[in-house]
C-alpha atoms as a PDB file:
ATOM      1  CA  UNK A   1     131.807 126.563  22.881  1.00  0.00           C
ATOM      2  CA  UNK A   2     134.544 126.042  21.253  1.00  0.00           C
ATOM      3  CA  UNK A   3     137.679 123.424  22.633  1.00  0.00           C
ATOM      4  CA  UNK A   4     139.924 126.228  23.942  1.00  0.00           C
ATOM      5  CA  UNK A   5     136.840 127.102  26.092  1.00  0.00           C
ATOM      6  CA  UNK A   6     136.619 123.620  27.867  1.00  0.00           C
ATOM      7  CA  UNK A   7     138.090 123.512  31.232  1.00  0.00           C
ATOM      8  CA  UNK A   8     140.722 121.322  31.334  1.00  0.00           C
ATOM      9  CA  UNK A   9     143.860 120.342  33.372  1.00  0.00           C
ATOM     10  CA  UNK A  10     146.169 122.802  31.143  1.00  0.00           C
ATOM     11  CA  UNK A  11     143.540 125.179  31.753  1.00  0.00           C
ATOM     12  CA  UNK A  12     141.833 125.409  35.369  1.00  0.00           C
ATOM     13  CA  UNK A  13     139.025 126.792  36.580  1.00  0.00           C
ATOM     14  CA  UNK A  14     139.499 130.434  38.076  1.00  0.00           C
ATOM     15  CA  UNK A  15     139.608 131.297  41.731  1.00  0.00           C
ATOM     16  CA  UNK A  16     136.164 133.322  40.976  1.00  0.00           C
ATOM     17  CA  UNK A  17     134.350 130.363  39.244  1.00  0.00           C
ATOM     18  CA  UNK A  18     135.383 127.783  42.234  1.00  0.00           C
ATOM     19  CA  UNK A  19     133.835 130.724  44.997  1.00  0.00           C
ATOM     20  CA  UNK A  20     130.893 130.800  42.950  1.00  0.00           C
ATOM     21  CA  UNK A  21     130.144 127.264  42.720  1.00  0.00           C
ATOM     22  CA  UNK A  22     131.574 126.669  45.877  1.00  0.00           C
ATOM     23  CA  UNK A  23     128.567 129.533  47.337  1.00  0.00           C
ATOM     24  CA  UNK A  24     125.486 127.667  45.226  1.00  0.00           C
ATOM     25  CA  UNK A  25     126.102 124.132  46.816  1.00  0.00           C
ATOM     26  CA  UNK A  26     126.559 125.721  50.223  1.00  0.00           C
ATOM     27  CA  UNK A  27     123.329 127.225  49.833  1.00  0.00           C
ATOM     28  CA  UNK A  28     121.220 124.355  48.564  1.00  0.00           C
ATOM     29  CA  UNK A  29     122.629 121.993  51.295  1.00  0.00           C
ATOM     30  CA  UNK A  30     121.079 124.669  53.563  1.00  0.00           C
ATOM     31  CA  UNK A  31     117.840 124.988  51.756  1.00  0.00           C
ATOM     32  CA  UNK A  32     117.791 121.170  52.353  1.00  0.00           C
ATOM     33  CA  UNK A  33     119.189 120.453  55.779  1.00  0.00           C
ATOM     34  CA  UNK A  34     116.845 123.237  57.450  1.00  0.00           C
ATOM     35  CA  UNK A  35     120.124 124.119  59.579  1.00  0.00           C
ATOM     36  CA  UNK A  36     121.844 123.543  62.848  1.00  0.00           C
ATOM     37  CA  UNK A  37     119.591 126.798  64.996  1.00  0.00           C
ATOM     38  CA  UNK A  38     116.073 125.641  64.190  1.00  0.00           C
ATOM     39  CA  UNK A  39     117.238 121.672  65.195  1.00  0.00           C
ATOM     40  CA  UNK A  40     118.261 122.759  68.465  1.00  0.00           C
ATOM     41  CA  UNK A  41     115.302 125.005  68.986  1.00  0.00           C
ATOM     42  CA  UNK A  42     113.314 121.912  68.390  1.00  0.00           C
ATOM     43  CA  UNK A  43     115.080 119.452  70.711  1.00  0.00           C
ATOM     44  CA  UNK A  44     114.504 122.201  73.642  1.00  0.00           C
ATOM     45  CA  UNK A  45     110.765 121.934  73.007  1.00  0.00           C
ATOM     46  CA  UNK A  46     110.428 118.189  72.850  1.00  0.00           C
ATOM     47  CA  UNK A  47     111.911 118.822  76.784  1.00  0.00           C
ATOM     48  CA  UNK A  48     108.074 119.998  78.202  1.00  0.00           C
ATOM     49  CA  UNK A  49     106.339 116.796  75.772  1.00  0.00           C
ATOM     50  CA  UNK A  50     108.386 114.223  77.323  1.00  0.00           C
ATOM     51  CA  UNK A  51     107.475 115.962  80.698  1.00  0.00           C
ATOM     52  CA  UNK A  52     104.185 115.615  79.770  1.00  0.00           C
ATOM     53  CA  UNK A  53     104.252 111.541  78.737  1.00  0.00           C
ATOM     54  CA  UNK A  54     105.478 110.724  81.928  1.00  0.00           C
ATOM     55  CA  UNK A  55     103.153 112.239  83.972  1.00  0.00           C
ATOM     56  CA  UNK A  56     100.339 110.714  82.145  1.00  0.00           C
ATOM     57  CA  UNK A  57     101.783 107.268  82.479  1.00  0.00           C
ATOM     58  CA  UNK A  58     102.435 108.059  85.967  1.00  0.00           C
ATOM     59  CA  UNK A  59      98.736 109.346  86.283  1.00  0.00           C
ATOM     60  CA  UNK A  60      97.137 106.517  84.241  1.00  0.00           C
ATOM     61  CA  UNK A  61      98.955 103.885  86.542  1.00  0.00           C
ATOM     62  CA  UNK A  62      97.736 105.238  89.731  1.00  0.00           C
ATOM     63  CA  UNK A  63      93.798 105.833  88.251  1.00  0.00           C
ATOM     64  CA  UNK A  64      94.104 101.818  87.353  1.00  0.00           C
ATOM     65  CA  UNK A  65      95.595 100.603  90.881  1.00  0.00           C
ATOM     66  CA  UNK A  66      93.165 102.788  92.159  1.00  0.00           C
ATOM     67  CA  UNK A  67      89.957 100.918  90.169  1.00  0.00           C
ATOM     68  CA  UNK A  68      91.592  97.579  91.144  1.00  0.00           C
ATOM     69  CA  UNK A  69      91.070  98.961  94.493  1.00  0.00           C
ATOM     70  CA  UNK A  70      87.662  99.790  94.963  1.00  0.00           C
ATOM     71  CA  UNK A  71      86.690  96.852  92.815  1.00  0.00           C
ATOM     72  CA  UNK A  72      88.443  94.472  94.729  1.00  0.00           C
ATOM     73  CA  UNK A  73      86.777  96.290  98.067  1.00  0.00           C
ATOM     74  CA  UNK A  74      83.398  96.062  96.050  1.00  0.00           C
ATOM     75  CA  UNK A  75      83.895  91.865  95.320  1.00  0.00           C
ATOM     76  CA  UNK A  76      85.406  91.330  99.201  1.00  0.00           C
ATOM     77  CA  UNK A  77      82.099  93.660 100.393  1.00  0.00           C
ATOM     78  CA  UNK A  78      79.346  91.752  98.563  1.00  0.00           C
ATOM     79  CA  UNK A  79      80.459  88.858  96.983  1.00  0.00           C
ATOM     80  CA  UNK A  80      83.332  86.937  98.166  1.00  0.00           C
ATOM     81  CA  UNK A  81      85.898  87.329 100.918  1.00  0.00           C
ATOM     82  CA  UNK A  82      88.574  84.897 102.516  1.00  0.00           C
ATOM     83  CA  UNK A  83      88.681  83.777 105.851  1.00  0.00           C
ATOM     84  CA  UNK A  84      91.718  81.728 107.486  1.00  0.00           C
ATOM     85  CA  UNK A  85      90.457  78.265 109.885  1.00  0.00           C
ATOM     86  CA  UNK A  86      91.875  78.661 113.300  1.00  0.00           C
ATOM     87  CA  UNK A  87      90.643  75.648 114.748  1.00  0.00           C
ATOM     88  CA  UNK A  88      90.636  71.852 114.628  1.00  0.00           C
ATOM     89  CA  UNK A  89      86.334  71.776 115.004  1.00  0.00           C
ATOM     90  CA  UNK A  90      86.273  70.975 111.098  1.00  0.00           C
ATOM     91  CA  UNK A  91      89.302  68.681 111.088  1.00  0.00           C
ATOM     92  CA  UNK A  92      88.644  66.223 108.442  1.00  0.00           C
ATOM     93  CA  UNK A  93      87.381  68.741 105.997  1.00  0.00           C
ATOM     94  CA  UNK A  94      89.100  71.777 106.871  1.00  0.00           C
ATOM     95  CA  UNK A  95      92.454  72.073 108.699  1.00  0.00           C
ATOM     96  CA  UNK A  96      94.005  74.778 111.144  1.00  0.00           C
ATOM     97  CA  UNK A  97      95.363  77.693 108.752  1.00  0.00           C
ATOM     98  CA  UNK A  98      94.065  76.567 105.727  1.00  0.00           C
ATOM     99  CA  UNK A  99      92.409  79.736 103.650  1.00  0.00           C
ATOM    100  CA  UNK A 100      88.732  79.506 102.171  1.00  0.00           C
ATOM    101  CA  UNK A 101      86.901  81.517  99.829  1.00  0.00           C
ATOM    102  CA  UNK A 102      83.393  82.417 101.448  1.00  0.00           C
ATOM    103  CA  UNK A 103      80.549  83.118  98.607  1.00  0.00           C
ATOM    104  CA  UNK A 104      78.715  86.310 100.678  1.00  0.00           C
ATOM    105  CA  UNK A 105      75.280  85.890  97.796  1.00  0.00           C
ATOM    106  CA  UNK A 106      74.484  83.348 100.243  1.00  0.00           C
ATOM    107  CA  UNK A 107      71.871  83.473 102.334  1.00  0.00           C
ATOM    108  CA  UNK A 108      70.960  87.162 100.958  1.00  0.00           C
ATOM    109  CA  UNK A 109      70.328  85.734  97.233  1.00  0.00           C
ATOM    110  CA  UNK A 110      71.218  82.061  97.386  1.00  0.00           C
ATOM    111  CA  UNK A 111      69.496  79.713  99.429  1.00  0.00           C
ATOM    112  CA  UNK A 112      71.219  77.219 102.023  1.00  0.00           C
ATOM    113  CA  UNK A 113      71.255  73.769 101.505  1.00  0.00           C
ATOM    114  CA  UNK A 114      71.472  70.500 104.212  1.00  0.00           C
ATOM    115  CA  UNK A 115      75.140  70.096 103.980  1.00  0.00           C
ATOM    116  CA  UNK A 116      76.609  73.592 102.861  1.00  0.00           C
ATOM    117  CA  UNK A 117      79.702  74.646 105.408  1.00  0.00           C
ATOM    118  CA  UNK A 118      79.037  77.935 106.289  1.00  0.00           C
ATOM    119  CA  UNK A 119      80.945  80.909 108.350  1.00  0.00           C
ATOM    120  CA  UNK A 120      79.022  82.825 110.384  1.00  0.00           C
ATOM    121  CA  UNK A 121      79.421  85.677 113.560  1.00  0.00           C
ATOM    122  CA  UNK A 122      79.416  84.779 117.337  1.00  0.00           C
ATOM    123  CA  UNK A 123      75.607  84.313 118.020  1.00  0.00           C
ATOM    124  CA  UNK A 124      76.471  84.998 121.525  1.00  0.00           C
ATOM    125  CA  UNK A 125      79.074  83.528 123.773  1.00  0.00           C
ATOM    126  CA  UNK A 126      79.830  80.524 121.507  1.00  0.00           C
ATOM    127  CA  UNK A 127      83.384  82.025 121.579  1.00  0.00           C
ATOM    128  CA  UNK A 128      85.863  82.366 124.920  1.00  0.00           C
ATOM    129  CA  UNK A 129      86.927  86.161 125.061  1.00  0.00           C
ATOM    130  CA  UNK A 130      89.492  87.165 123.279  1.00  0.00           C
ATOM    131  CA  UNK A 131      92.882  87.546 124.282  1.00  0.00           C
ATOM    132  CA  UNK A 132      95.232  88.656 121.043  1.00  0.00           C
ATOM    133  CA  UNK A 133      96.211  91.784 121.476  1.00  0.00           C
ATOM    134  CA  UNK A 134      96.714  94.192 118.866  1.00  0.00           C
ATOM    135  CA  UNK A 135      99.853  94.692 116.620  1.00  0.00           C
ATOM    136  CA  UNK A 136     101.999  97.867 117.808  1.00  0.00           C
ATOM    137  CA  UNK A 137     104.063  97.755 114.592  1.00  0.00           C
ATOM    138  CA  UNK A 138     102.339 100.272 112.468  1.00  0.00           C
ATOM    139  CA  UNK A 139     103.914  99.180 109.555  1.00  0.00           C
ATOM    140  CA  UNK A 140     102.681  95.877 109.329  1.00  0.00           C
ATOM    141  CA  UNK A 141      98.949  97.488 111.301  1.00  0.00           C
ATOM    142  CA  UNK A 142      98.600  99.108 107.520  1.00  0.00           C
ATOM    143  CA  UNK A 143      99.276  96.399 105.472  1.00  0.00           C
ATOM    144  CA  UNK A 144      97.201  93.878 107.415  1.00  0.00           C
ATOM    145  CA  UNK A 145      94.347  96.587 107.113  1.00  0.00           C
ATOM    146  CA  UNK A 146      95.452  97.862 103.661  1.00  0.00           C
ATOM    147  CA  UNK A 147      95.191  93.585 102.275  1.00  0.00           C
ATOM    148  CA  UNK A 148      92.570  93.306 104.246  1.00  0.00           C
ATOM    149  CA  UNK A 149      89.970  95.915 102.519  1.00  0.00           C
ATOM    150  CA  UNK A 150      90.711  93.984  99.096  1.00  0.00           C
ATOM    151  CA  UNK A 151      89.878  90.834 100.574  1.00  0.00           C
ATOM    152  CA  UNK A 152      93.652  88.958 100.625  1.00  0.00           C
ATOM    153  CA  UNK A 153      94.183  88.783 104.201  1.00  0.00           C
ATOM    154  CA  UNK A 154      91.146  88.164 107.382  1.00  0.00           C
ATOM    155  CA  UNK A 155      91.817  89.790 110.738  1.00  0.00           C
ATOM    156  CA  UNK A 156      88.664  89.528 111.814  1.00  0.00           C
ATOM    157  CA  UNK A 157      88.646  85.064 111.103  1.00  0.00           C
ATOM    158  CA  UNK A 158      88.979  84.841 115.160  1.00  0.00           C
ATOM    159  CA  UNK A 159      85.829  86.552 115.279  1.00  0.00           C
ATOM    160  CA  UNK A 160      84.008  83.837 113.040  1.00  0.00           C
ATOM    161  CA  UNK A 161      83.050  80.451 113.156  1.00  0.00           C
ATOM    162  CA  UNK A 162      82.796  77.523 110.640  1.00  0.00           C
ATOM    163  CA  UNK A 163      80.011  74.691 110.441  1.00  0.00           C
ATOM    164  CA  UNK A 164      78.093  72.018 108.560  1.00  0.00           C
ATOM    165  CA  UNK A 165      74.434  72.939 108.367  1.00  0.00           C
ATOM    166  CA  UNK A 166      72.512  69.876 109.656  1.00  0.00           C
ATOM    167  CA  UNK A 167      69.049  70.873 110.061  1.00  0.00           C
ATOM    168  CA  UNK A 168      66.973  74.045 108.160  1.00  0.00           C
ATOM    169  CA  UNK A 169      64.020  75.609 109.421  1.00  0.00           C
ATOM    170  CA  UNK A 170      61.373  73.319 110.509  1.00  0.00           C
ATOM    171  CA  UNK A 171      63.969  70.445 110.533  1.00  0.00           C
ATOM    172  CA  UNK A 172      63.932  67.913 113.728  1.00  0.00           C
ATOM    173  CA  UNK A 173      67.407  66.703 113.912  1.00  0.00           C
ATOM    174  CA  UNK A 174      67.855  64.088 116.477  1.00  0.00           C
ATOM    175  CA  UNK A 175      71.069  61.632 117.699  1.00  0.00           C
ATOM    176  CA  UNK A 176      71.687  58.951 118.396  1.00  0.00           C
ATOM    177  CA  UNK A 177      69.367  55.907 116.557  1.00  0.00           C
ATOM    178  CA  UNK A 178      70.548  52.319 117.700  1.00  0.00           C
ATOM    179  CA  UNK A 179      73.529  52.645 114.949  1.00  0.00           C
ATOM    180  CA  UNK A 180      74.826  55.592 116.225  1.00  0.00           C
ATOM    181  CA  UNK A 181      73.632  57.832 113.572  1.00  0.00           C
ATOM    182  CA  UNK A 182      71.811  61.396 113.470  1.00  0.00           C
ATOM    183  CA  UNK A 183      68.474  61.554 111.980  1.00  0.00           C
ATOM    184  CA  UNK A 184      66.814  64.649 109.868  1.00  0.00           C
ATOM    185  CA  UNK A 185      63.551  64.784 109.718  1.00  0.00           C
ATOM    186  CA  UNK A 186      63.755  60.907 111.026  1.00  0.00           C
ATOM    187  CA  UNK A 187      66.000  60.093 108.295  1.00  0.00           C
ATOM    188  CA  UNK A 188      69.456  58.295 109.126  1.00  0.00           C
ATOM    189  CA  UNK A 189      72.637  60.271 107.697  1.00  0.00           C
ATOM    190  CA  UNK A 190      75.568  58.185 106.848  1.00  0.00           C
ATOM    191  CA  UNK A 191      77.973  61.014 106.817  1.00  0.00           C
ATOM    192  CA  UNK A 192      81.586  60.541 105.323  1.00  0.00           C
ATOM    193  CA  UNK A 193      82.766  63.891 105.866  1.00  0.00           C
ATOM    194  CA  UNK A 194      83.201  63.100 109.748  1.00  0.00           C
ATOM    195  CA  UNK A 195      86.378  62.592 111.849  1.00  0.00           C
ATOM    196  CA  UNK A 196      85.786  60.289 114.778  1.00  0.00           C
ATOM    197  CA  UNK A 197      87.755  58.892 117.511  1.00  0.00           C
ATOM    198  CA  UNK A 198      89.232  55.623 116.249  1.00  0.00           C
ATOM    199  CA  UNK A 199      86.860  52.752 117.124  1.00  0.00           C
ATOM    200  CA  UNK A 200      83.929  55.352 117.636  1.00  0.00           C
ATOM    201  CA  UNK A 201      80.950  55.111 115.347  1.00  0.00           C
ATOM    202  CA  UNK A 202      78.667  57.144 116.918  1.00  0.00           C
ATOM    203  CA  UNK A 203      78.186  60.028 115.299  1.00  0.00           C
ATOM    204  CA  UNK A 204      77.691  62.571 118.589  1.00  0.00           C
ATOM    205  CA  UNK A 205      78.943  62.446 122.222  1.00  0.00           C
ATOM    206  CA  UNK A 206      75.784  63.630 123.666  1.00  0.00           C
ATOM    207  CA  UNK A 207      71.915  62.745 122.675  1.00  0.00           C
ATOM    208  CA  UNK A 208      69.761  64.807 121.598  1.00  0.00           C
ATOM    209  CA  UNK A 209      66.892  65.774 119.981  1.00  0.00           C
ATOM    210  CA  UNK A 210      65.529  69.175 118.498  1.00  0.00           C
ATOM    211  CA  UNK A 211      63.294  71.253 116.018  1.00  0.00           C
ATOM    212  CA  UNK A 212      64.472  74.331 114.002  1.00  0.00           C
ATOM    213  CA  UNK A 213      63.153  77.263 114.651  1.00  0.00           C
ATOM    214  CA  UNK A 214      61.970  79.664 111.635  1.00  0.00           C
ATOM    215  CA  UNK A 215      65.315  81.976 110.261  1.00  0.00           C
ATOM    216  CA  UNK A 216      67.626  79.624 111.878  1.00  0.00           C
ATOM    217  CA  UNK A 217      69.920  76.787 111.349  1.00  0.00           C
ATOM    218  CA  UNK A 218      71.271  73.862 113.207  1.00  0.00           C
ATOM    219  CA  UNK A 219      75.384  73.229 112.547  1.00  0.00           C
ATOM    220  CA  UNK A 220      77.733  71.151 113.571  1.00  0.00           C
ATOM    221  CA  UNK A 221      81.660  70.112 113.611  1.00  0.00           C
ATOM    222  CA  UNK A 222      83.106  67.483 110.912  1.00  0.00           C
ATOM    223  CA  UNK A 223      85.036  67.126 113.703  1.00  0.00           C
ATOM    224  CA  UNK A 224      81.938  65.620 115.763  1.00  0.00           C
ATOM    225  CA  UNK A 225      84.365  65.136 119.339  1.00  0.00           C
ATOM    226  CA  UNK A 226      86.359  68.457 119.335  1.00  0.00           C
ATOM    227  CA  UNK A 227      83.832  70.575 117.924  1.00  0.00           C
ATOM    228  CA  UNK A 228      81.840  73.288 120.328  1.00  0.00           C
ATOM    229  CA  UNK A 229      78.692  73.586 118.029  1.00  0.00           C
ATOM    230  CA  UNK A 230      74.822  73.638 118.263  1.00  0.00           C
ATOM    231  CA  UNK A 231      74.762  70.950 120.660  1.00  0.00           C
ATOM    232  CA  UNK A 232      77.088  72.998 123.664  1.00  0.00           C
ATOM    233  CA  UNK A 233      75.821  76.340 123.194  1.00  0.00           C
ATOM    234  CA  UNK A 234      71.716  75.446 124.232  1.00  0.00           C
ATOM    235  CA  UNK A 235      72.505  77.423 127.097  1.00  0.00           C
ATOM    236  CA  UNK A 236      73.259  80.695 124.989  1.00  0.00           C
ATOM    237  CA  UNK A 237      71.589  83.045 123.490  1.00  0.00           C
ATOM    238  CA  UNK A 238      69.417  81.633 120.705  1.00  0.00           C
ATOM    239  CA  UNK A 239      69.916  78.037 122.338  1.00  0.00           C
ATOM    240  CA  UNK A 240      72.268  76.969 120.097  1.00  0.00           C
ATOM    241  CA  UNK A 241      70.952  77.894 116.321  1.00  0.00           C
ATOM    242  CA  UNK A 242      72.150  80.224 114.472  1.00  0.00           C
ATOM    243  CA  UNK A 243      70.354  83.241 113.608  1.00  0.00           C
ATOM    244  CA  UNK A 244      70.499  83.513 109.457  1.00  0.00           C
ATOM    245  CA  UNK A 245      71.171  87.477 109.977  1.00  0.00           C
ATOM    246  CA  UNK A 246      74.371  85.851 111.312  1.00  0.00           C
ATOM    247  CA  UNK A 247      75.364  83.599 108.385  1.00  0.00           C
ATOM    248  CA  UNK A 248      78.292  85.651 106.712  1.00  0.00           C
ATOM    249  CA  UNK A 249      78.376  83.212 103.521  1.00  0.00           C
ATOM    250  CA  UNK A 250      78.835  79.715 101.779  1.00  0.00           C
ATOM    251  CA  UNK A 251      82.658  78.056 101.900  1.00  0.00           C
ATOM    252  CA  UNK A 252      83.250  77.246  98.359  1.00  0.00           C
ATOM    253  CA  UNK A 253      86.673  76.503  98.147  1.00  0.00           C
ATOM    254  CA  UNK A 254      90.260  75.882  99.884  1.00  0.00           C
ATOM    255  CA  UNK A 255      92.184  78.436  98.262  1.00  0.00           C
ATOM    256  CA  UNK A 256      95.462  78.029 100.103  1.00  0.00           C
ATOM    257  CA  UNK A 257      97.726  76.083 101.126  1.00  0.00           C
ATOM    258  CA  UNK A 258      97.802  75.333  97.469  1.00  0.00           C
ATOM    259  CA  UNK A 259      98.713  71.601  97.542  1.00  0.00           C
ATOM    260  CA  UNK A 260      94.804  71.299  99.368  1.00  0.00           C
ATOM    261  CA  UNK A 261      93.242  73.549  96.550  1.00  0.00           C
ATOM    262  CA  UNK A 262      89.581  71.911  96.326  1.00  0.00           C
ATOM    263  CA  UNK A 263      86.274  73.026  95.925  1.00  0.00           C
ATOM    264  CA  UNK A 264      83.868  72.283  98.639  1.00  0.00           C
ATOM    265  CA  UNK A 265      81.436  69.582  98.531  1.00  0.00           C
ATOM    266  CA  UNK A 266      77.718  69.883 100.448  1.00  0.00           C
ATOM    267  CA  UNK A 267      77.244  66.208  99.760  1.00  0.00           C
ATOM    268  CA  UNK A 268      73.683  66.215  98.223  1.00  0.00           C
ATOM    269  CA  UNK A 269      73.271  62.187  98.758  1.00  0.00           C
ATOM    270  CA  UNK A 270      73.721  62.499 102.294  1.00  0.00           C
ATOM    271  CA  UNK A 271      70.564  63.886 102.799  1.00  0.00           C
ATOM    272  CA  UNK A 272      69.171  62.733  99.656  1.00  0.00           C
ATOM    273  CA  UNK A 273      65.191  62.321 100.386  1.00  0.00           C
ATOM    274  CA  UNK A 274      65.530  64.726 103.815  1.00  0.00           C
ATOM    275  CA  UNK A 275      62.746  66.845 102.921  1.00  0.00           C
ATOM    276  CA  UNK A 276      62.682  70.337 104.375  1.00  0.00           C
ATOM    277  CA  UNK A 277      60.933  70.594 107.528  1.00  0.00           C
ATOM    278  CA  UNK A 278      59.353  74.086 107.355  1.00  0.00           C
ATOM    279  CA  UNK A 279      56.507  72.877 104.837  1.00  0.00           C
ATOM    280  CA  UNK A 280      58.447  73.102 101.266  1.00  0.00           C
ATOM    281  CA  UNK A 281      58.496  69.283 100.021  1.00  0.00           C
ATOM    282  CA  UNK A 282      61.509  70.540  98.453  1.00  0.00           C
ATOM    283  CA  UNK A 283      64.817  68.377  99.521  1.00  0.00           C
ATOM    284  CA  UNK A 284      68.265  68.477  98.915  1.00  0.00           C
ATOM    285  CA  UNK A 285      68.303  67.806  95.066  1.00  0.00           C
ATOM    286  CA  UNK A 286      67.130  71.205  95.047  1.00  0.00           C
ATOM    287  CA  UNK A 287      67.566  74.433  96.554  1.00  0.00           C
ATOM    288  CA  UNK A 288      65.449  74.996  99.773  1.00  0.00           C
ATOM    289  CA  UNK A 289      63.926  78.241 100.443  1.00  0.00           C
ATOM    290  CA  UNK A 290      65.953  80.839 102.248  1.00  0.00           C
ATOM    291  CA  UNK A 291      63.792  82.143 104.942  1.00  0.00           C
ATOM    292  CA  UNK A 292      63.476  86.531 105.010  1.00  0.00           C
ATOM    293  CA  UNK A 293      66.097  87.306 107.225  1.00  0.00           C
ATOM    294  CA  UNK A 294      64.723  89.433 110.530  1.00  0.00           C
ATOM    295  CA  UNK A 295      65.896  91.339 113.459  1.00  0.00           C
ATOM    296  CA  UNK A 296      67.588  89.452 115.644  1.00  0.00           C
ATOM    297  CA  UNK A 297      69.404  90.308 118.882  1.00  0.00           C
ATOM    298  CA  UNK A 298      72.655  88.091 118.498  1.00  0.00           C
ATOM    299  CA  UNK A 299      73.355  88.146 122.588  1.00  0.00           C
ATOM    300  CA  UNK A 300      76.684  89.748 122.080  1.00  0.00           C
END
């Protein structure tokens, strides 16, 4: 090519050249850029994905509140549950409205111990007649039902009572020797866990003296004078122990108010050396043996 043929300013390109140029850029941007009709034809399908995502969120949300559900159902059904304290019988240990967690293994799989506080239902008249009437706000009827199945709320607490097992099968518990003190098994119990009347040191109100009968236990009040226990229901059905088809579970711990979060003791040195009185040797450095729970007619 010779100079004359070189574009230049004195001599432009023609109208023809600058079209064709002009029409091979245009069509290698859209070789490129995939154009403006196929974009939009994708955005209107991403429409039915995003659909799609949000429903299975949705979906995967409800399938994992409804696990937590039947698990929490599952741990309230056969291992623990909470229960509120609506009296002042274990004042000292446990106060009115505080909330305890309740191990249900126990007596089914764990064995009972001298000392453990247990919850257990009405043998039989050991509670007045109740007289709370139901809620007629539907609203709150649900969720008091609805917390209840998972275990975070107890309806039924009013329906239960609280103790310190005393005396195990075979056990002869007996008050008061010339200190004041209760006897298992003819051994004195210097119990620290009590609330007594200021200047009181004996232990009970009332003497007495009894034997355990087999798949039973003897319990009493921390708080010894304000407590309706074994010793005022002898008059009731199963005169005044407690069947252990009643025995719902084990306290373990305070769980609420949170301030008096503590675990429960059983104070093993309190009845250190009480050896079991149905025949085991074993005492209350180690687990006694659970008697084979039986049919038993709970008088109500």
């Amino acid at each position: 090519m010779t100079q004359n043929d070189a574009p230049s300013a004195r001599n432009p390109l023609s109208a023809s050249s600058l079209d064709a140029l002009t029409a091979t850029a245009t069509g290698s941007d859209r070789a490129v850029d995939a154009g403006p009709p196929d974009a939009g034809a994708a955005g209107r399908g991403d429409r039915p994905s995003r659909g799609k995502s949000v429903w299975r969120f949705l979906r995967d949300i409800l399938l994992i509140l409804l696990a937590a559900i039947v698990i929490s159902f599952l741990i309230k059904t056969f291992l623990i549950r909470s229960f509120y304290i609506p009296s002042e019988s274990m004042e000292g240990t446990l106060h009115v409205n505080d909330r305890i967690i309740v191990n249900e293994l126990v007596p089914k799989v764990m064995s009972i111990q001298h000392g453990d506080i247990v919850v257990f239902k009405d043998p039989g008249g050991w509670l007045p007649p109740s007289t709370s009437t139901p809620s007629t706000n539907p609203v709150a009827s649900f969720v008091d039902w609805a917390l209840s199945i998972v275990g975070l709320t107890a309806p039924d607490s009013n329906d239960h009572l609280v103790k310190r097992v005393i005396g195990l099968p075979g056990d002869k518990v007996a008050c008061c020797n010339a200190f004041g003190q209760m006897t298992v098994n003819g051994v004195p119990l210097d119990e620290p866990y009590l609330q007594l009347p200021a200047g009181v040191t004996k232990v009970s109100r009332d003497d007495f003296s009894v034997t355990v009968p087999p798949n039973s236990l003897w319990v009493m009040g921390d708080n010894r004078y304000n407590s309706a226990d074994s010793r005022y229901n002898r008059d009731k059905p199963g005169n005044g122990f407690v069947p252990f088809d009643d025995v719902v579970g084990r306290a373990v711990l305070i769980s609420w108010p949170l301030d008096r979060w503590t675990m429960l003791d059983d104070y093993p040195l309190v009845f250190a050396g009480v050896e079991s009185g149905d025949g085991s040797g074993q005492n209350n450095t180690g687990r006694s043996q659970t008697p084979t729970p039986t049919s038993t007619t709970s008088g109500g």
